[in-house]
C-alpha atoms as a PDB file:
ATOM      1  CA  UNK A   1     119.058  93.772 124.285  1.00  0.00           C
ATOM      2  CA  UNK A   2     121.347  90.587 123.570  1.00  0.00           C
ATOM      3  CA  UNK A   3     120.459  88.333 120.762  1.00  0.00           C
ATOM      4  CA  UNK A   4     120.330  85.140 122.538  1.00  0.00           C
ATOM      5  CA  UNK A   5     119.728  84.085 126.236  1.00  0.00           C
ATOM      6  CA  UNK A   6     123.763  83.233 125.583  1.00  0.00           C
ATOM      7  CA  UNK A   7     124.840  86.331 125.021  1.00  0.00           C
ATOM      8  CA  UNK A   8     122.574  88.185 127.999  1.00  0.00           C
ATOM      9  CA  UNK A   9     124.381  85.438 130.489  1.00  0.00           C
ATOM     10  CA  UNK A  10     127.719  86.288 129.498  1.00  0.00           C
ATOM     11  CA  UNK A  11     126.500  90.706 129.584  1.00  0.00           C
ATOM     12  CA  UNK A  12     125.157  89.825 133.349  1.00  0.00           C
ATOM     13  CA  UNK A  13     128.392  88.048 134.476  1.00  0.00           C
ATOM     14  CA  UNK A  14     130.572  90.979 133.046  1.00  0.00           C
ATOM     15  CA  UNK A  15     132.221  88.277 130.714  1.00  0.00           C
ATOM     16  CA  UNK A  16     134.440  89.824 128.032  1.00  0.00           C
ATOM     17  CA  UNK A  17     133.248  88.154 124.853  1.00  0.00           C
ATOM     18  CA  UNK A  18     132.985  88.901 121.203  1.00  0.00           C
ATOM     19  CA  UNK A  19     129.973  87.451 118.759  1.00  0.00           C
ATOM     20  CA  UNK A  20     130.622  86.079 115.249  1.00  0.00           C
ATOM     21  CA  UNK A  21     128.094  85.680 112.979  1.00  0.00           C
ATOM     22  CA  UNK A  22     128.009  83.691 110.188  1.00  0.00           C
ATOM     23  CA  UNK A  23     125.673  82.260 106.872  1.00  0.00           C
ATOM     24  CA  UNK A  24     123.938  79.692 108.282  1.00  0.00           C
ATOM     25  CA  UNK A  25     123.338  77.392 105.608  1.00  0.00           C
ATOM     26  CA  UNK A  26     119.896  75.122 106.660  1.00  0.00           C
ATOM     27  CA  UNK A  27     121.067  72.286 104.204  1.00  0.00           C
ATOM     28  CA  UNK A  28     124.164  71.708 106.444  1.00  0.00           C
ATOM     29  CA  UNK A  29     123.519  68.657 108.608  1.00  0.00           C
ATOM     30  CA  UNK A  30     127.093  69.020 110.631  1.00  0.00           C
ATOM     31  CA  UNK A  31     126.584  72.332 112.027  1.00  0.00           C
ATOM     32  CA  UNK A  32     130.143  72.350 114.151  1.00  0.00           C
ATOM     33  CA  UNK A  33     131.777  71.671 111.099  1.00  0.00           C
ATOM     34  CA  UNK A  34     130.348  74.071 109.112  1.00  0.00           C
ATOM     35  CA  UNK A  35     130.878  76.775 112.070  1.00  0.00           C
ATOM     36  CA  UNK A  36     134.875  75.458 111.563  1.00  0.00           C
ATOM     37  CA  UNK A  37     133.958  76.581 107.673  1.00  0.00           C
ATOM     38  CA  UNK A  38     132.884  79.790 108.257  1.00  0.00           C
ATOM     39  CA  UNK A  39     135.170  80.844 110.948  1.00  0.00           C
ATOM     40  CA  UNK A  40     138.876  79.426 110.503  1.00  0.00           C
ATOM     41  CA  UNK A  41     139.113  81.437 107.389  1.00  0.00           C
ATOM     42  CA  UNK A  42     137.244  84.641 108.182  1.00  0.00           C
ATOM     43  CA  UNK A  43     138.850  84.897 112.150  1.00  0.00           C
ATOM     44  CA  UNK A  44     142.131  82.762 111.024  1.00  0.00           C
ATOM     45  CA  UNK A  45     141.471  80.733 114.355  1.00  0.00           C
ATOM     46  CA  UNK A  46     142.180  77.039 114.304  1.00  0.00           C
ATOM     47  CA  UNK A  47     139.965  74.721 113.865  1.00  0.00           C
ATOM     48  CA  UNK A  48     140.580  73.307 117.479  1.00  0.00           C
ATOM     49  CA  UNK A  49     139.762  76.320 119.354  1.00  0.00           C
ATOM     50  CA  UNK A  50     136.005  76.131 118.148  1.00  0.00           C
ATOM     51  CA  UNK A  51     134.051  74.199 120.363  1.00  0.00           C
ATOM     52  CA  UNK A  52     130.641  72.316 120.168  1.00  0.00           C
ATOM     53  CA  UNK A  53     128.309  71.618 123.099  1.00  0.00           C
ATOM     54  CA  UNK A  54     126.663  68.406 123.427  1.00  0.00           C
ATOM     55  CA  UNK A  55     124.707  67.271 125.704  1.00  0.00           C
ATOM     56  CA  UNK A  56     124.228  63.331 126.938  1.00  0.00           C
ATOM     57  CA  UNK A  57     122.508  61.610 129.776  1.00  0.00           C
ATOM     58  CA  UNK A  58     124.338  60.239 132.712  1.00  0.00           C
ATOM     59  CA  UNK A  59     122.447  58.249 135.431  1.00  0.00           C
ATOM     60  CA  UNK A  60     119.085  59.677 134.021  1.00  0.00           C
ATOM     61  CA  UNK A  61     120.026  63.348 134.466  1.00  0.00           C
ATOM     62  CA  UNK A  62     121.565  65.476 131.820  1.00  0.00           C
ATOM     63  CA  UNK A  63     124.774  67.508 131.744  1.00  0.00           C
ATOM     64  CA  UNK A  64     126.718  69.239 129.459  1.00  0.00           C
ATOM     65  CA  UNK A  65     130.353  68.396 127.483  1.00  0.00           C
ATOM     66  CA  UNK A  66     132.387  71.019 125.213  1.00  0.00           C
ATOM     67  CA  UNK A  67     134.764  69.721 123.154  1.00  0.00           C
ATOM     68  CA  UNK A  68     136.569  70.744 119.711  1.00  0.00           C
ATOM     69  CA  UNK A  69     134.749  70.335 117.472  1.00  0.00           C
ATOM     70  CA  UNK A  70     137.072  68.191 115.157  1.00  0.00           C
ATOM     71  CA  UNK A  71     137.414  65.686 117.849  1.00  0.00           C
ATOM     72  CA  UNK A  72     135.199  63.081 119.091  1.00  0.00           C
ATOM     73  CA  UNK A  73     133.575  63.377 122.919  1.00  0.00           C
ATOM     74  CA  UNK A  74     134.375  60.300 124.545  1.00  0.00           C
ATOM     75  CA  UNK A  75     131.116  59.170 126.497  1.00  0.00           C
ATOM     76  CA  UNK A  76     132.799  57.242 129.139  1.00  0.00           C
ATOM     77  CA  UNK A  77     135.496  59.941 129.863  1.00  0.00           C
ATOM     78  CA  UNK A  78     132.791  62.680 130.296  1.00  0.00           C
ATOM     79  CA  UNK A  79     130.866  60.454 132.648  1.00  0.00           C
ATOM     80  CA  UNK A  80     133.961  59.579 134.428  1.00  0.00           C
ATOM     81  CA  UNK A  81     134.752  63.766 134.738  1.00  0.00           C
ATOM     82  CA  UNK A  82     131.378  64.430 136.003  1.00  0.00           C
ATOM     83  CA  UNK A  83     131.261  61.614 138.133  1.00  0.00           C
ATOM     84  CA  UNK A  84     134.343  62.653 139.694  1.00  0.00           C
ATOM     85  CA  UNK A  85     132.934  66.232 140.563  1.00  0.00           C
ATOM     86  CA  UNK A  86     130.119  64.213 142.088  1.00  0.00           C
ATOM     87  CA  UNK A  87     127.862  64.653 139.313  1.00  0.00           C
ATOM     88  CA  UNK A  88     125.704  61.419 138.043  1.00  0.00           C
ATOM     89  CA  UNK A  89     127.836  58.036 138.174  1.00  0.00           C
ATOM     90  CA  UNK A  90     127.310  55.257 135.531  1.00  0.00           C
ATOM     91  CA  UNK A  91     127.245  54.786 131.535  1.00  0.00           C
ATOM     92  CA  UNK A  92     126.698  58.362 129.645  1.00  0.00           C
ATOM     93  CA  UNK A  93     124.828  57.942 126.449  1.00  0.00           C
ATOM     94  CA  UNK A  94     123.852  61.120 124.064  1.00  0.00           C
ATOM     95  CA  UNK A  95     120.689  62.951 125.049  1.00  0.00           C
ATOM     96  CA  UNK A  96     117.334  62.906 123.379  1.00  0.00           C
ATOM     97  CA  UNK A  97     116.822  65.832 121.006  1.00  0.00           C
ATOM     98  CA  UNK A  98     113.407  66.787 122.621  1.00  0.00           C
ATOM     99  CA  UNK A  99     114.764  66.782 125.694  1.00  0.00           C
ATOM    100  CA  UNK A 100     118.125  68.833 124.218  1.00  0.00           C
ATOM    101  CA  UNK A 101     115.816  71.691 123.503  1.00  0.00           C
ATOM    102  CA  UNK A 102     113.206  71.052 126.252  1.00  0.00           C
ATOM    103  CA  UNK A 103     116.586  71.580 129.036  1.00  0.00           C
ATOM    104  CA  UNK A 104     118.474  73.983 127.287  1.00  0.00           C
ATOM    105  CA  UNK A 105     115.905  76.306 125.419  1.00  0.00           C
ATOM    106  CA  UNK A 106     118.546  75.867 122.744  1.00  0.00           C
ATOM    107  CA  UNK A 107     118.026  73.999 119.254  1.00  0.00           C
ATOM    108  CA  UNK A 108     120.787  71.412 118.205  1.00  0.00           C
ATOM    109  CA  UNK A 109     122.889  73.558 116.369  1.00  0.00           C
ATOM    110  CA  UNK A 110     122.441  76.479 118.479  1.00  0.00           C
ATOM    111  CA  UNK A 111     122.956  74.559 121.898  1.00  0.00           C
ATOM    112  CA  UNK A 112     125.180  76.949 123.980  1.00  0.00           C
ATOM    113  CA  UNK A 113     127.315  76.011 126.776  1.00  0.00           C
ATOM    114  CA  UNK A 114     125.782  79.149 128.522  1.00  0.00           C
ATOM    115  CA  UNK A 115     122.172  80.596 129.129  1.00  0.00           C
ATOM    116  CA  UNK A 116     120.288  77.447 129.376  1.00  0.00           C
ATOM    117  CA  UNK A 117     116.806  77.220 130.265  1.00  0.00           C
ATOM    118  CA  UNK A 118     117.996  74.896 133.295  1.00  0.00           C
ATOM    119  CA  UNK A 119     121.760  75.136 133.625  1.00  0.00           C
ATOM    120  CA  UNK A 120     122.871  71.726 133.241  1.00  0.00           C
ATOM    121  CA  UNK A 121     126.121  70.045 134.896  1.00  0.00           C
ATOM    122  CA  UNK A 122     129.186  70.924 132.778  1.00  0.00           C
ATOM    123  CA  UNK A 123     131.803  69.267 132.066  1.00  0.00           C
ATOM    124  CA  UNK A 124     134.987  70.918 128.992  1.00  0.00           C
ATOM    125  CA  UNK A 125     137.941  69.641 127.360  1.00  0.00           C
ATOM    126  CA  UNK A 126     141.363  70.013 129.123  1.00  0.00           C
ATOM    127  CA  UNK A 127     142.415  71.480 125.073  1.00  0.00           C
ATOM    128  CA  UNK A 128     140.521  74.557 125.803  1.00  0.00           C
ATOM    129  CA  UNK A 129     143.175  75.777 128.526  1.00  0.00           C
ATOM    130  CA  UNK A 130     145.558  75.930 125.861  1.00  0.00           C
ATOM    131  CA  UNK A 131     144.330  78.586 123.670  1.00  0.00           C
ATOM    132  CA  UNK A 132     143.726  82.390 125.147  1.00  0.00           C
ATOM    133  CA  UNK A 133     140.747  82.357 123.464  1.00  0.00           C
ATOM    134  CA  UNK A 134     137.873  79.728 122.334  1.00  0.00           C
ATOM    135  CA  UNK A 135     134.811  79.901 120.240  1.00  0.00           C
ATOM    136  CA  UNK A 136     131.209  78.419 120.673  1.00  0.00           C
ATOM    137  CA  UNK A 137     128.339  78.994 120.586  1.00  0.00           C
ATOM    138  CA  UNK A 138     125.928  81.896 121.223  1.00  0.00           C
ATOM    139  CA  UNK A 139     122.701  80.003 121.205  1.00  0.00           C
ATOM    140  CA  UNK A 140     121.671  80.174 117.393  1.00  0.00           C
ATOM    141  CA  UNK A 141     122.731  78.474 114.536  1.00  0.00           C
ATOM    142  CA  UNK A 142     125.225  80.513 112.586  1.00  0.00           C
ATOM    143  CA  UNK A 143     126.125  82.720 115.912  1.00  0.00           C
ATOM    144  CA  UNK A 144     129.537  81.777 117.875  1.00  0.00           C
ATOM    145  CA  UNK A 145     130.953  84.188 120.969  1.00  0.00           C
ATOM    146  CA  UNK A 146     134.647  83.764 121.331  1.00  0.00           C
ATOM    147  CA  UNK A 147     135.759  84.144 125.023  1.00  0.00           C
ATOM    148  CA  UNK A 148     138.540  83.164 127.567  1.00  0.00           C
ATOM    149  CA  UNK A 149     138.404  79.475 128.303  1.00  0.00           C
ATOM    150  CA  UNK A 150     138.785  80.392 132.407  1.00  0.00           C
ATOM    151  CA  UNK A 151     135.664  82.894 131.707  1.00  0.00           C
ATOM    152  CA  UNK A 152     133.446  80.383 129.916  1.00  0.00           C
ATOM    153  CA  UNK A 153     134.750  77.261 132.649  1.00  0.00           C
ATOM    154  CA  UNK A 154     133.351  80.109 135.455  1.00  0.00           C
ATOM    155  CA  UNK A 155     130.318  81.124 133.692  1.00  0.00           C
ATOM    156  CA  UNK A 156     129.013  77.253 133.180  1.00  0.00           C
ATOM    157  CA  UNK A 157     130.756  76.490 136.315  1.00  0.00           C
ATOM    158  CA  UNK A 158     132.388  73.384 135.125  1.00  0.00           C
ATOM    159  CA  UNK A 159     134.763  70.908 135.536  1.00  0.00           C
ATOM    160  CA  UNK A 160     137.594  70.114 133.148  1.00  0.00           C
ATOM    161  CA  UNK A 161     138.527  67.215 132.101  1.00  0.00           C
ATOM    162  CA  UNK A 162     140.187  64.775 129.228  1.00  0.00           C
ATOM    163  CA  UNK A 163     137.142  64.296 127.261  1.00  0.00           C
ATOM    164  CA  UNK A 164     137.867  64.603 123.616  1.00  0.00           C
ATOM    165  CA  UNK A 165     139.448  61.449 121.476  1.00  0.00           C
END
């Protein structure tokens, strides 16, 4: 049985992926960065093929953006992206953390790109078509699956787009 609803999306789809675990530490407030931690030395990945998901509010619905995590996710850019694969229209703003969980099933943290409770609108940084491989998350704090960027673009069905700054 997979650990996380993450995982058990990616088994169903036939999606070749690997899962890292790591010491979560619960004192650690910046859980992408300390994912970056754990994982550029033990995998020797770079620190731009780990990805976080975030998720913000565009028009009143919510959607989706994975970026690296030492970059920034530009708000406007994302709702620009998503508006452009006829998704929402307007100002994006970051999501509610009750209503991060309440969508996704996921804790901040632990949100996944894949698996959610309601599979929200996607939207991923043009970066991760430059790397064969790219982490995120599994679903849990201190789990990450590394998989092809076309695989995890098809899984979430998303669109891809200039998002990070």
């Amino acid at each position: 049985m997979a650990a996380t609803p993450a995982i058990a999306a990616l088994e169903r789809a036939g999606v070749t992926h690997t899962v890292h675990r790591y010491e979560h530490d619960p004192r650690h407030d910046s859980f992408g960065d300390e994912a970056v931690a754990a994982l550029t030395q033990s995998l020797g990945v770079d620190s731009e093929q780990i990805f976080k998901t975030l998720v913000i509010e565009v028009s009143g619905s919510l959607a989706t953006a994975v970026v690296p995590v030492p970059r920034r996710l530009s708000l406007k850019a994302a709702a620009i992206a998503l508006a452009g694969a006829g998704i929402g229209s307007g100002k994006a703003r970051m999501a509610d953390e009750k209503a991060v969980t309440r969508a996704t099933g996921y804790v901040l943290g632990g949100v996944s790109p894949v698996g959610q409770r309601t599979a929200l609108p996607t939207v991923i940084d043009r970066s991760a078509l430059t790397w064969s491989t790219v982490l995120c998350s599994a679903g849990r704090r201190g789990l990450e699956v590394s998989l092809a960027p076309a695989d995890l673009i098809a899984v979430t069905d998303a669109v891809v787009g200039d998002i990070a700054v």
